[in-house]
Protein backbone atom coordinates (compact mmCIF):
# COMPACT_ATOMS: atom_id res chain seq x y z
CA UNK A 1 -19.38 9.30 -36.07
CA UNK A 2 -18.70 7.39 -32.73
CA UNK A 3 -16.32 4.63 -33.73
CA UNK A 4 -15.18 3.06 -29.90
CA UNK A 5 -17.00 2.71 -27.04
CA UNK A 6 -14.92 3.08 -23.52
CA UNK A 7 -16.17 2.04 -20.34
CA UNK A 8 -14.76 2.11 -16.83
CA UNK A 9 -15.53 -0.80 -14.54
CA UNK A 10 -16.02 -0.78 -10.96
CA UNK A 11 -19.03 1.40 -10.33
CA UNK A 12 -20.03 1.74 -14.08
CA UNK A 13 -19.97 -2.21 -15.37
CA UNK A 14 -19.14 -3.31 -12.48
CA UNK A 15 -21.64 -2.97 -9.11
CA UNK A 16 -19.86 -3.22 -5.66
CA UNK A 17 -20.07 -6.90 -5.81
CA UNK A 18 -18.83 -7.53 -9.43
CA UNK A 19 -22.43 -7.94 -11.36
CA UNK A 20 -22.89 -7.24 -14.39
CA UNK A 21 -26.27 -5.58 -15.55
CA UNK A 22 -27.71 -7.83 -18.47
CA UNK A 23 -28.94 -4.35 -20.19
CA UNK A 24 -25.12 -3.56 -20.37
CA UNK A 25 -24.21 -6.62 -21.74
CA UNK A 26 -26.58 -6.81 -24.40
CA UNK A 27 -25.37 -3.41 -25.73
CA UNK A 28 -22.22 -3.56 -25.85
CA UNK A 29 -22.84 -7.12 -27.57
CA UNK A 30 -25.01 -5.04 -30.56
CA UNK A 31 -22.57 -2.38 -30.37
CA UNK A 32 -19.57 -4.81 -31.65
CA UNK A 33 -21.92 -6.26 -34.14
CA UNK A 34 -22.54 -3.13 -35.70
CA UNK A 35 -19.03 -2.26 -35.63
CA UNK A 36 -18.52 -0.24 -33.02
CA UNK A 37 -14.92 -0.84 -31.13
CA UNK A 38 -14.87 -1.91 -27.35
CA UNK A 39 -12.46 -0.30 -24.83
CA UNK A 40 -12.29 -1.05 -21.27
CA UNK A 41 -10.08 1.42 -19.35
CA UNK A 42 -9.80 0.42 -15.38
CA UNK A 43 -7.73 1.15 -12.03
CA UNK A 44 -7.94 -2.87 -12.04
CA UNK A 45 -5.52 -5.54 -13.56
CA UNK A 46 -5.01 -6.04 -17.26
CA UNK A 47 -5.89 -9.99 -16.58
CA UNK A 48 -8.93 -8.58 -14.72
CA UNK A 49 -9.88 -6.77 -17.81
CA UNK A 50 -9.45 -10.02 -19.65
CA UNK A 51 -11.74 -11.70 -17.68
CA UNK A 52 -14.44 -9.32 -17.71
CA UNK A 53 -14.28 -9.54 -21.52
CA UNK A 54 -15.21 -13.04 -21.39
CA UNK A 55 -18.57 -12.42 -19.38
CA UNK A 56 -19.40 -9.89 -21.75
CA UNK A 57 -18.96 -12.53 -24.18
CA UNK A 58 -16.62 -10.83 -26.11
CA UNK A 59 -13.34 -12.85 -25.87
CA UNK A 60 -10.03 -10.96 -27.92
CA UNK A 61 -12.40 -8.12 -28.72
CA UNK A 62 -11.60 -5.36 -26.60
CA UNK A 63 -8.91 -3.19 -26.05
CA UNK A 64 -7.29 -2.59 -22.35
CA UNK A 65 -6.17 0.46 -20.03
CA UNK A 66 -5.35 -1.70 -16.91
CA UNK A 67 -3.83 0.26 -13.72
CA UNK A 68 -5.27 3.98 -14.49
CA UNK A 69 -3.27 3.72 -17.42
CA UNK A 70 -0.33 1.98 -16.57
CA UNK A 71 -0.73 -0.46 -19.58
CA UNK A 72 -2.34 -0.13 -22.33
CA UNK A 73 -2.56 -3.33 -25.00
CA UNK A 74 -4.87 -3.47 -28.15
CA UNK A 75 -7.32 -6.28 -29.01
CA UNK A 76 -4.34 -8.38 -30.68
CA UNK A 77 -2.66 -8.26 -27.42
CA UNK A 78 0.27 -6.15 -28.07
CA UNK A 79 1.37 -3.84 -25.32
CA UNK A 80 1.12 -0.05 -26.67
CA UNK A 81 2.25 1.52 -23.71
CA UNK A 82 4.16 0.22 -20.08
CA UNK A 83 4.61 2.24 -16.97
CA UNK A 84 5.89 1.98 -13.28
CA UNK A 85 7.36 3.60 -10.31
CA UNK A 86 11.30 4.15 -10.20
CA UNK A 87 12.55 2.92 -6.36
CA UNK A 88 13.07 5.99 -4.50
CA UNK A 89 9.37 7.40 -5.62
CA UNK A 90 8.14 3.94 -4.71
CA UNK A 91 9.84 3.55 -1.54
CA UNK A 92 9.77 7.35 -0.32
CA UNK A 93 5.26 6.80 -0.99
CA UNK A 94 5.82 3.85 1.12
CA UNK A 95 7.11 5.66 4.36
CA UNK A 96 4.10 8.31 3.78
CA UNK A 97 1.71 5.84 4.32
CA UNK A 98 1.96 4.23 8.08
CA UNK A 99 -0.50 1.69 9.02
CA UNK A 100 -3.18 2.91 11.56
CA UNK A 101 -6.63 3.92 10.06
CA UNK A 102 -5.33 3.43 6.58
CA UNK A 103 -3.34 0.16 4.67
CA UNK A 104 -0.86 0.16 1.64
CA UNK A 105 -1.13 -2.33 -1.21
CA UNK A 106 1.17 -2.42 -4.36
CA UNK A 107 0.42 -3.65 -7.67
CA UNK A 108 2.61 -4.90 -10.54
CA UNK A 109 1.02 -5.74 -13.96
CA UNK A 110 0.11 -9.11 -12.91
CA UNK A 111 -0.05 -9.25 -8.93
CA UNK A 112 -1.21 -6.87 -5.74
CA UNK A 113 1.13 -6.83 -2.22
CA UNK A 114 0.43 -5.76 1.21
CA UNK A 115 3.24 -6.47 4.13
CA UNK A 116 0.32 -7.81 5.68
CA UNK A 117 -2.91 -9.23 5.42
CA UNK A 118 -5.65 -7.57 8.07
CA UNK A 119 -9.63 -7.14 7.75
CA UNK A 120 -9.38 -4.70 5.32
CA UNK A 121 -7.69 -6.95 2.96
CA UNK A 122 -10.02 -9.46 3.49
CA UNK A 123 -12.83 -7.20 2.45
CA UNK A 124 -10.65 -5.98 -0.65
CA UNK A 125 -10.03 -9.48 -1.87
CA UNK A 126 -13.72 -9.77 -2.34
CA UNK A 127 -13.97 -7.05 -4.73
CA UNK A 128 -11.23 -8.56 -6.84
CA UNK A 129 -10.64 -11.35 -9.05
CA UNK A 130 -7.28 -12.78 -7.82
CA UNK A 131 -5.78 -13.39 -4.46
CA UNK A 132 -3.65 -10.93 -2.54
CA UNK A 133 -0.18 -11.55 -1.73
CA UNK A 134 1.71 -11.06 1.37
CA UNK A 135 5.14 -10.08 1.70
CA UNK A 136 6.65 -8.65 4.82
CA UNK A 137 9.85 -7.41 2.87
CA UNK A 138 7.51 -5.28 0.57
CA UNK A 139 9.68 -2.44 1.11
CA UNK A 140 13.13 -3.80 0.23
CA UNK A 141 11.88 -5.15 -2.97
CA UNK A 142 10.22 -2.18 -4.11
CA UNK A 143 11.35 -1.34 -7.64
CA UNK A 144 14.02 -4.70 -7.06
CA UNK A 145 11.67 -7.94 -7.32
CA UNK A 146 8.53 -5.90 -7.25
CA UNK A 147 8.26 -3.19 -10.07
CA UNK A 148 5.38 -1.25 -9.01
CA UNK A 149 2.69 0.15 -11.64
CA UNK A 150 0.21 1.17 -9.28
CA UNK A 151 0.38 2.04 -4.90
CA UNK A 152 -2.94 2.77 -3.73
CA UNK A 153 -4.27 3.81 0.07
CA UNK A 154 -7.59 2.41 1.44
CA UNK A 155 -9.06 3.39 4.02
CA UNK A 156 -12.01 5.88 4.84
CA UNK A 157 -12.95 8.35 2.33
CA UNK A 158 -12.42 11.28 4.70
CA UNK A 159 -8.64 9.71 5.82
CA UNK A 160 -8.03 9.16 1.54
CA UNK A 161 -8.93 12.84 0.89
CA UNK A 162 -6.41 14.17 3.97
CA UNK A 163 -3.37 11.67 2.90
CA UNK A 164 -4.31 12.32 -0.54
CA UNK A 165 -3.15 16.08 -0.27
CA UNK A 166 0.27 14.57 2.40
CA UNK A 167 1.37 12.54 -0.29
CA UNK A 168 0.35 15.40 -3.39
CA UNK A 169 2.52 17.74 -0.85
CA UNK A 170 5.39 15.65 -0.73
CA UNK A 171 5.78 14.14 -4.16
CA UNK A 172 3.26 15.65 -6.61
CA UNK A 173 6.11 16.19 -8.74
CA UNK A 174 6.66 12.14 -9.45
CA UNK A 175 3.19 11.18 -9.53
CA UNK A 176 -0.10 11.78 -9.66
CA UNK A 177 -2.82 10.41 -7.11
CA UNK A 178 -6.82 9.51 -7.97
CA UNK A 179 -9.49 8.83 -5.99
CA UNK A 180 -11.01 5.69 -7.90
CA UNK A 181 -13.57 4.83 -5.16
CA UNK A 182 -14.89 5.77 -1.97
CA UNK A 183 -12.50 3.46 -0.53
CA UNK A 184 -9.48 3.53 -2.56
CA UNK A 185 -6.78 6.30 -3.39
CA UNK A 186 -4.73 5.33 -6.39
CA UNK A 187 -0.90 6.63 -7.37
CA UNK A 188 0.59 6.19 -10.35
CA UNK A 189 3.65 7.76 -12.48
CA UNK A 190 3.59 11.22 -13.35
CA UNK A 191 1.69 11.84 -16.54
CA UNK A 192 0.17 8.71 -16.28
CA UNK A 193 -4.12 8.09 -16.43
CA UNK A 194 -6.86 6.73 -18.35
CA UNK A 195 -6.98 9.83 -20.61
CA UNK A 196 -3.34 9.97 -21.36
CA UNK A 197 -3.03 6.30 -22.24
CA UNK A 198 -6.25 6.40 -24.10
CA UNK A 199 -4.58 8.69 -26.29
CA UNK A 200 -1.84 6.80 -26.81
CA UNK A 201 -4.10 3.95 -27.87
CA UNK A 202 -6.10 6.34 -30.11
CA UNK A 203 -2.97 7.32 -31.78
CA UNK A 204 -2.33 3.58 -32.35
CA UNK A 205 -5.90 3.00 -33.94
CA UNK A 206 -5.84 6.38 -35.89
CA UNK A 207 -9.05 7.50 -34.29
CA UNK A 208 -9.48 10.90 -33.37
CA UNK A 209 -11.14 11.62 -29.76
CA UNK A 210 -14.63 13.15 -31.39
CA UNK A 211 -15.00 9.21 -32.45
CA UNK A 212 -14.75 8.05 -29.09
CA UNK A 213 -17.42 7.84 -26.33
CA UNK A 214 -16.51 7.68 -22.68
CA UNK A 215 -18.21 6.10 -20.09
CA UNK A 216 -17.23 6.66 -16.13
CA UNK A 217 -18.07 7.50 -12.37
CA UNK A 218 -15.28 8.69 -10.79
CA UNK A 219 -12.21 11.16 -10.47
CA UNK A 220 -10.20 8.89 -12.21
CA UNK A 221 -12.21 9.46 -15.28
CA UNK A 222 -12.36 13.00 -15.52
CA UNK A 223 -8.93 12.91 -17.52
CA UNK A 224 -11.25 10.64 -20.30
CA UNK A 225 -14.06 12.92 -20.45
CA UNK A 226 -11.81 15.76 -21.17
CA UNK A 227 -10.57 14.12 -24.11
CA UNK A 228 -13.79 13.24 -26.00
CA UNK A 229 -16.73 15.53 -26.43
CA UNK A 230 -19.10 12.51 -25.79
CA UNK A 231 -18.61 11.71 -22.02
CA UNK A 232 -21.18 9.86 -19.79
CA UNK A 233 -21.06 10.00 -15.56
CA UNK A 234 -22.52 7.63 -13.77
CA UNK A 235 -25.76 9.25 -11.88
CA UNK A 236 -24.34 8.18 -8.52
CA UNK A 237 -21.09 9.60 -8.98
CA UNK A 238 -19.19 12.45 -6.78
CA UNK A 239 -21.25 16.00 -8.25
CA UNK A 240 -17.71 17.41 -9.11
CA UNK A 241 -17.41 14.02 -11.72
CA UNK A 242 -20.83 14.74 -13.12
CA UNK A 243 -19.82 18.10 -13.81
CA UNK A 244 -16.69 17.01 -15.82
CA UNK A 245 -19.33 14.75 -18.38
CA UNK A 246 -21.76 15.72 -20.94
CA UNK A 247 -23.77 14.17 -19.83
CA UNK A 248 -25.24 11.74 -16.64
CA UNK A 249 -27.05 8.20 -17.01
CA UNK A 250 -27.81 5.86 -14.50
CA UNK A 251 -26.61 2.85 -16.56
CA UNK A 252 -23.96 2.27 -19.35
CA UNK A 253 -26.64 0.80 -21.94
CA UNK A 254 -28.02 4.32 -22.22
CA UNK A 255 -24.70 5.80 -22.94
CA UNK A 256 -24.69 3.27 -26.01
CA UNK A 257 -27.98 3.61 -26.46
CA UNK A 258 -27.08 7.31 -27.15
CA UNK A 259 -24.66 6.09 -29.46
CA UNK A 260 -27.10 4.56 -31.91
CA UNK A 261 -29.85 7.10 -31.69
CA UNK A 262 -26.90 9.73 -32.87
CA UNK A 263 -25.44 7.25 -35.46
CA UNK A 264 -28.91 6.94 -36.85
CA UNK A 265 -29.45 10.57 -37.46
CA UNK A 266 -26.01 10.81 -38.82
């Protein structure tokens, strides 16, 4: 029996300009009432995830994997699991990144950095629900002031994929690197994604993975659909995602509506 629901944002909740389908909300909303538990598990910001909650209209319900799994807190609130960069990786991924075709930004728990704000920034800060911050001493204060969770590169897709193996080349061994959108090339710790932390949070809730469904559209999520044996892509997802899933929906409400028809016949 399927006893939590997961679901990704950006591209499976979320559309490019941070709508909500109604469908979506509506099952998810019969889903809790028919106790079924609610995880959302994100490259975004654990107060993101908090605020997504309440336009689902379910307020202290869910549980949170913020940052690719940097965090992880339950529905209570209490953090299960913390994770960030030590200073040299931080600062050595800084210098691999210089600022032509592509831009750096570096998120804490609470707050994203550039050194500076450009167009690309601009466009960012649209997709997001809290403002940017600029600090041109980024760099010193890495791992200092700033204790990085999450470094990400944005930039063109083709430009993410060829940095993407620069940085894998150079310091694979301390991290590990996701491509969470078209746009967008996440780093975190070593060891450190949705499917590890959701594991971590299953261990917390005593659920085993067969009781979990999994809901996603990108590379990022891969590491969640090899954990549960239910796994949903997105239809417009890369075709090496889809192949990771059991199987492919075009929205989220028919991953839960998959749910119910194999509760029913359980």
């Amino acid at each position: 029996m399927i006893k939590m629901l997961v679901f990704d944002l950006d591209g499976t909740l979320l559309d490019y300009d941070k709508n909500l389908v109604k469908k979506d909300i509506e099952a998810i909303g019969s889903a809790v009432q028919q106790g079924i538990g609610l995880t959302i598990a994100t490259g975004r910001m654990d107060h993101e995830i908090l605020h997504i909650l309440d336009v689902l209209g379910q307020p202290g319900v869910g549980h949170r994997v913020s940052q690719n799994g940097s965090f992880v807190y339950n529905r209570q609130g209490e953090q299960i699991a913390s994770h960030t960069f030590d200073e040299d990786t931080a600062k050595h991924l800084y210098t691999l990144v210089p600022e032509d075709e592509v831009f750096l930004s570096v998120s804490t728990e609470t707050d994203t950095y550039v050194r500076a704000k450009n167009e690309g920034t601009k466009e960012m800060e649209k997709r997001m629900f809290h403002e940017i911050l600029e600090d041109e001493q980024l760099y010193t204060k890495l791992g200092q002031d700033i204790s990085p969770s999450k470094i990400s590169v944005h930039g063109p897709t083709e430009r993410l994929i060829e940095k993407q193996k620069e940085i894998d080349e150079a310091l694979g061994h301390a991290l590990d690197s996701f491509i969470s959108d078209p746009y967008c090339l996440d780093m975190v710790p070593k060891g450190v994604s949705k499917g590890a932390s959701l594991s971590e949070l299953l261990t917390h809730l005593n659920l085993k993975p067969e009781e979990v469904a999994c809901v996603g559209d990108s590379f990022n999520d891969i590491s969640m659909f090899e954990l549960t044996p239910y796994s949903f892509a997105m239809s417009h997802g890369h075709s090496d995602v889809k192949k990771k899933a059991s199987q492919v929906v075009d929205y989220a409400y028919e991953a839960v509506n998959f749910v119910f028809s194999t509760q029913s016949t359980n």
